[in-house]
Protein backbone atom coordinates (compact mmCIF):
# COMPACT_ATOMS: atom_id res chain seq x y z
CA UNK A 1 111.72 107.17 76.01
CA UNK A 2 108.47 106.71 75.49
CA UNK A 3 105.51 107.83 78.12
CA UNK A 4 101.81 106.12 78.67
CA UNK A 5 99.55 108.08 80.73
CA UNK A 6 95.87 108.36 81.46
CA UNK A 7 92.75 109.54 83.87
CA UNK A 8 89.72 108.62 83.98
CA UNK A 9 86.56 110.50 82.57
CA UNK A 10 84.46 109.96 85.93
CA UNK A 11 83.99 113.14 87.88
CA UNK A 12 85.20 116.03 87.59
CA UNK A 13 89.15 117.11 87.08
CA UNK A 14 90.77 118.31 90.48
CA UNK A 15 93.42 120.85 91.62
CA UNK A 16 95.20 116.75 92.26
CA UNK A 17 95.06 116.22 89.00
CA UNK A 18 96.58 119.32 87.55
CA UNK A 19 99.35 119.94 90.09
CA UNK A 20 100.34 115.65 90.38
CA UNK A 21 99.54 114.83 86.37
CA UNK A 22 98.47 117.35 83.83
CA UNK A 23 101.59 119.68 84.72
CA UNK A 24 103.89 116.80 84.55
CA UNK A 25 102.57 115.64 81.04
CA UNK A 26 103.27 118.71 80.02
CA UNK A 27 106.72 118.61 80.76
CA UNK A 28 107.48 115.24 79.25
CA UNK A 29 105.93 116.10 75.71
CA UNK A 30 109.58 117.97 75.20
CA UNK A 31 111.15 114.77 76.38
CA UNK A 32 109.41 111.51 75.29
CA UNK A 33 106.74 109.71 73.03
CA UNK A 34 104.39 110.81 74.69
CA UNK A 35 100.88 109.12 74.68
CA UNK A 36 97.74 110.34 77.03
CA UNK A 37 94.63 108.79 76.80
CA UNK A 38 90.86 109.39 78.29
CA UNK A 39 90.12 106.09 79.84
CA UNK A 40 86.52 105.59 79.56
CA UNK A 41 87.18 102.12 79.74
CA UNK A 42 88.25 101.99 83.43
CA UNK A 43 85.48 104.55 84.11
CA UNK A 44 83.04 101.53 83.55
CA UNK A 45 83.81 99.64 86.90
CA UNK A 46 81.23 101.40 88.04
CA UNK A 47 77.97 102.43 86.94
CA UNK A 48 77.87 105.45 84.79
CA UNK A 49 75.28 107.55 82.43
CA UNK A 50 76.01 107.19 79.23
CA UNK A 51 75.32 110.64 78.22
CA UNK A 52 77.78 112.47 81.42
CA UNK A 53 80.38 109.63 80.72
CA UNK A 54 80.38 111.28 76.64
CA UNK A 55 80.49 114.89 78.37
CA UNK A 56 82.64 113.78 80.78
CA UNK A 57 84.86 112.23 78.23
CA UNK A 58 85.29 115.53 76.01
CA UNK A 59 85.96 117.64 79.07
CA UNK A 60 88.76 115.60 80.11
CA UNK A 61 89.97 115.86 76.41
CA UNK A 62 89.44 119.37 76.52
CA UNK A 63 91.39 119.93 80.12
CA UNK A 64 94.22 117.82 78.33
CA UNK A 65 94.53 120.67 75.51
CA UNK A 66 93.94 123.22 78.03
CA UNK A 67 96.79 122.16 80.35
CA UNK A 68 99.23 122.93 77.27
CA UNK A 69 99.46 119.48 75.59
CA UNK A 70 100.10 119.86 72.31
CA UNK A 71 98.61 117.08 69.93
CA UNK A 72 101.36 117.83 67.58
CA UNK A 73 103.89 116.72 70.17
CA UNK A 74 101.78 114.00 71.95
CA UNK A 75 98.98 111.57 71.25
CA UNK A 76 95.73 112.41 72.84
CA UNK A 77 92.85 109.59 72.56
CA UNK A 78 90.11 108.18 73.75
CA UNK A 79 91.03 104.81 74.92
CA UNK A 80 88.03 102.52 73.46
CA UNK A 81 88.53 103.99 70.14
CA UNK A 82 91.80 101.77 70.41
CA UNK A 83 89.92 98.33 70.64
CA UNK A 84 93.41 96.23 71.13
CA UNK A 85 93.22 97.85 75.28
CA UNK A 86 90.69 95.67 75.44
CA UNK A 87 91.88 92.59 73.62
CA UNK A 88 95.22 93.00 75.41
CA UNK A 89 93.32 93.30 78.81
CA UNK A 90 91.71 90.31 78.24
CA UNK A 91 95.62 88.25 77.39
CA UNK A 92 97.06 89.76 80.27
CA UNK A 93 94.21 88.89 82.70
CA UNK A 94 94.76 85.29 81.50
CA UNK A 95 98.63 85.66 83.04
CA UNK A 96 97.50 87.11 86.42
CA UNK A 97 96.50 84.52 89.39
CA UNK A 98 93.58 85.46 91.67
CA UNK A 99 95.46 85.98 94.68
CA UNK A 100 97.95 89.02 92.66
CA UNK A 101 94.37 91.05 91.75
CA UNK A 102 92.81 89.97 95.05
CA UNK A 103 95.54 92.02 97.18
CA UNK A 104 95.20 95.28 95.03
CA UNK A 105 94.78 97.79 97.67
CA UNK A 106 92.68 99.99 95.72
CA UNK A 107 90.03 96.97 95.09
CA UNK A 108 90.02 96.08 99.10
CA UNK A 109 89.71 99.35 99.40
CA UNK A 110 86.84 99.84 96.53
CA UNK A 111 85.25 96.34 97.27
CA UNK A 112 84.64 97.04 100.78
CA UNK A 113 82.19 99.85 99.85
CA UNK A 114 80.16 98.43 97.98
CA UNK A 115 77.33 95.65 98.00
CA UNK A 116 78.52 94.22 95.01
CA UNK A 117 81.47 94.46 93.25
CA UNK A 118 82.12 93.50 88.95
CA UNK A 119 84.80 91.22 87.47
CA UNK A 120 85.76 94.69 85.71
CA UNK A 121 86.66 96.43 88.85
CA UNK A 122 88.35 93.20 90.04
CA UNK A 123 90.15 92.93 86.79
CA UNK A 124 91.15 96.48 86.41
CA UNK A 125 94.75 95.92 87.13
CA UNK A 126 94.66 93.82 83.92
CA UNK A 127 93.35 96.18 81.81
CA UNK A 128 95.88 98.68 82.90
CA UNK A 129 99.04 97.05 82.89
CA UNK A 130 97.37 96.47 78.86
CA UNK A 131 97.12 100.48 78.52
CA UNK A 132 100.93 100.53 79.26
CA UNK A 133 102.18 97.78 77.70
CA UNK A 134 100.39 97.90 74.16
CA UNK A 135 102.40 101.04 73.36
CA UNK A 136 105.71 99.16 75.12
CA UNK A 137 105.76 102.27 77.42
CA UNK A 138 109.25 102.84 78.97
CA UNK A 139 108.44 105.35 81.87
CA UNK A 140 104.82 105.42 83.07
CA UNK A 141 103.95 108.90 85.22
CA UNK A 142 101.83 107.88 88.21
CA UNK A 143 100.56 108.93 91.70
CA UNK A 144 102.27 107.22 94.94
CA UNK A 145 99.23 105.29 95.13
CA UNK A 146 99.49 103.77 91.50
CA UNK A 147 102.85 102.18 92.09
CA UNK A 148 100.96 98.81 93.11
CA UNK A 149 99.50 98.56 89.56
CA UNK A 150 102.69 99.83 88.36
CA UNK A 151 104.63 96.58 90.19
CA UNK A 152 101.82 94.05 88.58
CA UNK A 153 102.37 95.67 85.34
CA UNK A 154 106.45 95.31 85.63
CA UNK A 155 105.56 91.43 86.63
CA UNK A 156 103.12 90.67 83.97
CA UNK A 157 105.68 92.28 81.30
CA UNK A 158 108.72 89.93 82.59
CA UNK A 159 105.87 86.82 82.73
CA UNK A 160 105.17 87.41 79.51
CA UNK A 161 109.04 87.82 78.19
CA UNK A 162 109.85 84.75 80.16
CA UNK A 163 107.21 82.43 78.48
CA UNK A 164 106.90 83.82 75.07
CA UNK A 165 110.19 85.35 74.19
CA UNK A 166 111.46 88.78 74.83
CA UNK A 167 108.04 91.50 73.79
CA UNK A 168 107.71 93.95 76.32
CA UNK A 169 109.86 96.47 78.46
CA UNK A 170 109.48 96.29 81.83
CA UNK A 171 108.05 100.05 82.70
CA UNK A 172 109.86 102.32 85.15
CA UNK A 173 107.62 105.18 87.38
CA UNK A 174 107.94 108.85 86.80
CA UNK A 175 106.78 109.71 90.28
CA UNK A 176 107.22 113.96 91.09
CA UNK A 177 108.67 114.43 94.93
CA UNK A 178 106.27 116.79 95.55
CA UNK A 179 102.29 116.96 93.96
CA UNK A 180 102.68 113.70 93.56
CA UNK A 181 99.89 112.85 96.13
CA UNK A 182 98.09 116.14 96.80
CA UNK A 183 95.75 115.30 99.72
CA UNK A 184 92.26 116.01 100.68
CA UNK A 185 91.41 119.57 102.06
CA UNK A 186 88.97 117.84 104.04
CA UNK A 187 91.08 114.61 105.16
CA UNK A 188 94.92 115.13 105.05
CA UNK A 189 95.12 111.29 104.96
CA UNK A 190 93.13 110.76 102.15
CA UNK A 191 94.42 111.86 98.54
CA UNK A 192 91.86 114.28 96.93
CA UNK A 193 89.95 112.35 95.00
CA UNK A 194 86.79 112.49 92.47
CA UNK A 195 84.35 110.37 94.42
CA UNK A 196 84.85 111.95 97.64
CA UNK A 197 81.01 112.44 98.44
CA UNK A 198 82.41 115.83 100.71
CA UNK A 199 82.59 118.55 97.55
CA UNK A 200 84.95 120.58 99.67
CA UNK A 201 87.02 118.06 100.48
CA UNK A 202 88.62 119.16 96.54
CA UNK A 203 88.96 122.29 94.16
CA UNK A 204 87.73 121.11 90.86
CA UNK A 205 89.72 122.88 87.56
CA UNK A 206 86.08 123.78 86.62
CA UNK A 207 85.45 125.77 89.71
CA UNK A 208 84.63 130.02 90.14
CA UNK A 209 86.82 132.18 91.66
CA UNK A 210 84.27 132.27 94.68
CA UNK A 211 83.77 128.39 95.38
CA UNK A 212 88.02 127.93 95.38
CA UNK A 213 88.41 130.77 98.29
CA UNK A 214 85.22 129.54 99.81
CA UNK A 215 86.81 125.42 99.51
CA UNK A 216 90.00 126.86 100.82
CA UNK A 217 89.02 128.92 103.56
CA UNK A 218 87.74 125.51 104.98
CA UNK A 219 89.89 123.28 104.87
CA UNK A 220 90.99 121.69 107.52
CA UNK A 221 94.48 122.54 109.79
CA UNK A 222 95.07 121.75 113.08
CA UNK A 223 95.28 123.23 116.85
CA UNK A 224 98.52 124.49 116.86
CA UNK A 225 99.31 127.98 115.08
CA UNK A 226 102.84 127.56 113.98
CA UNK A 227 103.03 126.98 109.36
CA UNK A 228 105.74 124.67 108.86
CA UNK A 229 106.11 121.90 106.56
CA UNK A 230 105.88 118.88 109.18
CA UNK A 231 104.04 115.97 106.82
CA UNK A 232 103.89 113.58 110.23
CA UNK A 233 102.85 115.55 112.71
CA UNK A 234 101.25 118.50 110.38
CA UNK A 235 99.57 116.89 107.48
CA UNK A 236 96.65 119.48 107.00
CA UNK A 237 99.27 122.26 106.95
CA UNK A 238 101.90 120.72 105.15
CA UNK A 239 99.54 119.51 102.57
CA UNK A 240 98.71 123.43 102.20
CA UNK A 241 101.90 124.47 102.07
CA UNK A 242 103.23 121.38 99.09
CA UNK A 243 99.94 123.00 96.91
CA UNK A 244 101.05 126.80 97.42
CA UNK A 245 104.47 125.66 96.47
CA UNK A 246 103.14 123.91 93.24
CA UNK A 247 100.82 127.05 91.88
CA UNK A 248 103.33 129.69 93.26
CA UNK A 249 106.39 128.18 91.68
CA UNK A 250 108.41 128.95 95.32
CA UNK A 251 109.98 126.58 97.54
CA UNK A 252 108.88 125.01 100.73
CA UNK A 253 111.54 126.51 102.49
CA UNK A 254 110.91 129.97 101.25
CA UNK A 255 107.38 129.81 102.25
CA UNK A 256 107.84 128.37 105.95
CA UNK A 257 110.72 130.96 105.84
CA UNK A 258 107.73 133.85 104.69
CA UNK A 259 104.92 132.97 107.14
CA UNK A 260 106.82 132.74 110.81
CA UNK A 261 104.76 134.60 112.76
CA UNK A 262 101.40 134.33 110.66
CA UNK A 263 98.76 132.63 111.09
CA UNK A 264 96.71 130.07 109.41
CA UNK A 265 93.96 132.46 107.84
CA UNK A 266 96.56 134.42 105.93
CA UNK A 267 98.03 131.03 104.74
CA UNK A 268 94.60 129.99 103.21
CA UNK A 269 94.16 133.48 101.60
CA UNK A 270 97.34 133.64 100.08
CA UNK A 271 96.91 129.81 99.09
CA UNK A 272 93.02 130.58 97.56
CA UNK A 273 94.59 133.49 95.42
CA UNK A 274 97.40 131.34 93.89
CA UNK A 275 95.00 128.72 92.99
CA UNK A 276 92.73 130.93 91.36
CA UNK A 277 95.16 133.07 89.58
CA UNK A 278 96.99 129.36 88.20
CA UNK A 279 93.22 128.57 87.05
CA UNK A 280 92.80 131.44 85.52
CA UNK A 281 93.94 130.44 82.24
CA UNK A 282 93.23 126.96 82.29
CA UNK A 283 89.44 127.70 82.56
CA UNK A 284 89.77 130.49 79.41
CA UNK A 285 91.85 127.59 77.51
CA UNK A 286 88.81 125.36 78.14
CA UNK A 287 86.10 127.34 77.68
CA UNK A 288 87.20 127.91 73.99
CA UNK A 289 87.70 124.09 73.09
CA UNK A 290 84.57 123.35 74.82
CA UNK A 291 82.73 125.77 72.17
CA UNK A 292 84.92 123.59 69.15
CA UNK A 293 83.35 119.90 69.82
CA UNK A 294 84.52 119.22 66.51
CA UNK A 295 87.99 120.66 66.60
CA UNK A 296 87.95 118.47 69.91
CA UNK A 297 86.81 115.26 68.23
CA UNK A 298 89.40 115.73 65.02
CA UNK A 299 91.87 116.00 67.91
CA UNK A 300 90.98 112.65 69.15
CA UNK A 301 90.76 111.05 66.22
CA UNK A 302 94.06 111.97 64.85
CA UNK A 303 95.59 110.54 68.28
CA UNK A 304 93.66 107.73 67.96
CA UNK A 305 94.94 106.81 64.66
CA UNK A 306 98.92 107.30 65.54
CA UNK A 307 97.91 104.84 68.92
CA UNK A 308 96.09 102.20 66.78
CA UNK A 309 99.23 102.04 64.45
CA UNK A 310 101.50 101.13 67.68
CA UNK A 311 98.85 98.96 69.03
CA UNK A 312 98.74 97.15 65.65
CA UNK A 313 102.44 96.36 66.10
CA UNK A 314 102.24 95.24 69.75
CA UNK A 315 99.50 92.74 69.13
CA UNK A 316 100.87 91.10 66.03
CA UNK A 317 103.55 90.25 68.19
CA UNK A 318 101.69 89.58 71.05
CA UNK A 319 99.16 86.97 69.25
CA UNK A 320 102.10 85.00 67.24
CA UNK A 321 103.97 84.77 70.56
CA UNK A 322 100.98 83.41 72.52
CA UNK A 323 100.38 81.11 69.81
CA UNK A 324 96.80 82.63 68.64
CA UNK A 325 96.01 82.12 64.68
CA UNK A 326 96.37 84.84 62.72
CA UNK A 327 94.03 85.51 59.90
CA UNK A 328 94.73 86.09 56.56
């Protein structure tokens, strides 16, 4: 088994993150290859400065470390210092039609805020199913709303395998049933998200004490008083409860079970100490690597060297396969 994950250095890490990714990485370094990268790389759809994307890149790095994976156990890297995700993009994107990138929801739903859009946001599908398959990734972990890419990725790898012999595996999802989409505390029917231009609508791993209560104590529930976990008709609430659940280690049924009879206020409280308390030492963790840049950077490079020697393999496959002349 071996595991291909990544997030992107844009923004700042969010409760989302931790609870639907970074927990779950954890995890799998005891069970799998496991392989996380930064993926500054993606982060360039868009326009970034080149200084916060470096900062950005190292505090992602750092979170990963913080979090409790263990570079001993699992690959941590920065995905340009592995220049085959690029080269591999580039193959892949010569397999894929138009019309399969065009319907990407995430681009419609990208694309249609913005004047202009790049051939790297169009293409980004590409680019990841290369992240995956260069390291012939068996299980991929991924939000709900990644199992689009996931399905291109799965088609390009059986493409490939059906017009230049048998190369890659065809990647399954590790998908959590619950915190695998935490939502917006601002919009239950909106995942929480980086680029949300509403700052409350998300709890950032970064943030005090004081800004999570104050994020928490508004969010958003509904008119009704009643905490039960109701994801149709309930979404604000139940997307409370699923988060208490995940930083309390208890079960949805023991907390509906708990609050009958309380109220929403006392939900939030409890909810804004359990976040804080699970960020507690996540922040400490971080704080220390963050004052070891160069600990941090050997880190990287030593991940980057183990995913370079896998990428190395992949490609020299890859290019005799497709035909491509190797050099000498």
């Amino acid at each position: 088994m071996r595991v291909l994950s990544g997030i992107q250095p844009s923004g700042h890490l969010h409760l989302g993150n931790y609870l639907g990714a970074l927990r779950q990485f954890v995890d799998l370094q005891d069970r799998a290859q496991c392989l996380f990268c930064v993926v500054d790389l993606h982060a360039l759809t868009v326009r970034q400065d080149p200084a916060a994307l470096r900062q950005s890149t190292l505090e992602v790095a750092s979170l990963y470390l913080a979090a409790g994976i263990d570079p001993q156990r699992a690959a941590i890297f920065v995905q340009s210092h592995v220049p085959e995700h690029a080269e591999l993009g580039w193959l892949l994107g010569c397999l894929c039609t138009f019309g399969e990138l065009q319907r990407m929801t995430q681009f419609k739903d990208k694309a249609g805020e913005r004047e202009s859009v790049s051939l790297g946001l169009f293409a980004y599908p590409a680019l990841m199913a290369a992240d995956i398959l260069l390291y012939r990734a068996s299980h991929v972990p991924v939000g709900d709303d990644q199992r689009q890419h996931l399905e291109l990725t799965r088609d390009l790898a059986a493409r490939f395998n059906a017009r230049h012999g048998e190369t890659f595996p065809v990647p399954a999802a590790l998908i959590g049933a619950v915190g695998a989409r935490v939502m917006s505390l601002q919009n239950p029917h909106e995942k929480m998200s980086k680029s949300s231009p509403d700052p409350r609508s998300r709890v950032e791993l970064l943030d005090t004490p004081d800004q999570v209560r104050a994020k928490i104590r508004v969010a958003v529930t509904d008119s009704e008083r009643e905490i039960r976990h109701d994801p149709e008709h309930k979404p604000a609430v139940s997307n409370l409860l699923e988060i208490l659940a995940l930083a309390s280690s208890q079960s949805l049924a023991e907390l509906q079970e708990h609050y009958v009879g309380l109220g929403y206020g006392r939900l939030k409280q409890d909810l804004a100490e359990a976040v804080v308390a699970l960020l507690e030492p996540l922040q400490a963790r971080q704080r220390e690597l963050s004052a070891a840049p160069d600990h941090l950077r050997a880190v990287l490079g030593q991940g980057a060297e183990l995913a370079h020697a896998l990428a190395e393999d992949t490609m020299r496959d890859v290019r005799t396969a497709m035909g491509l002349l190797t050099a000498r």
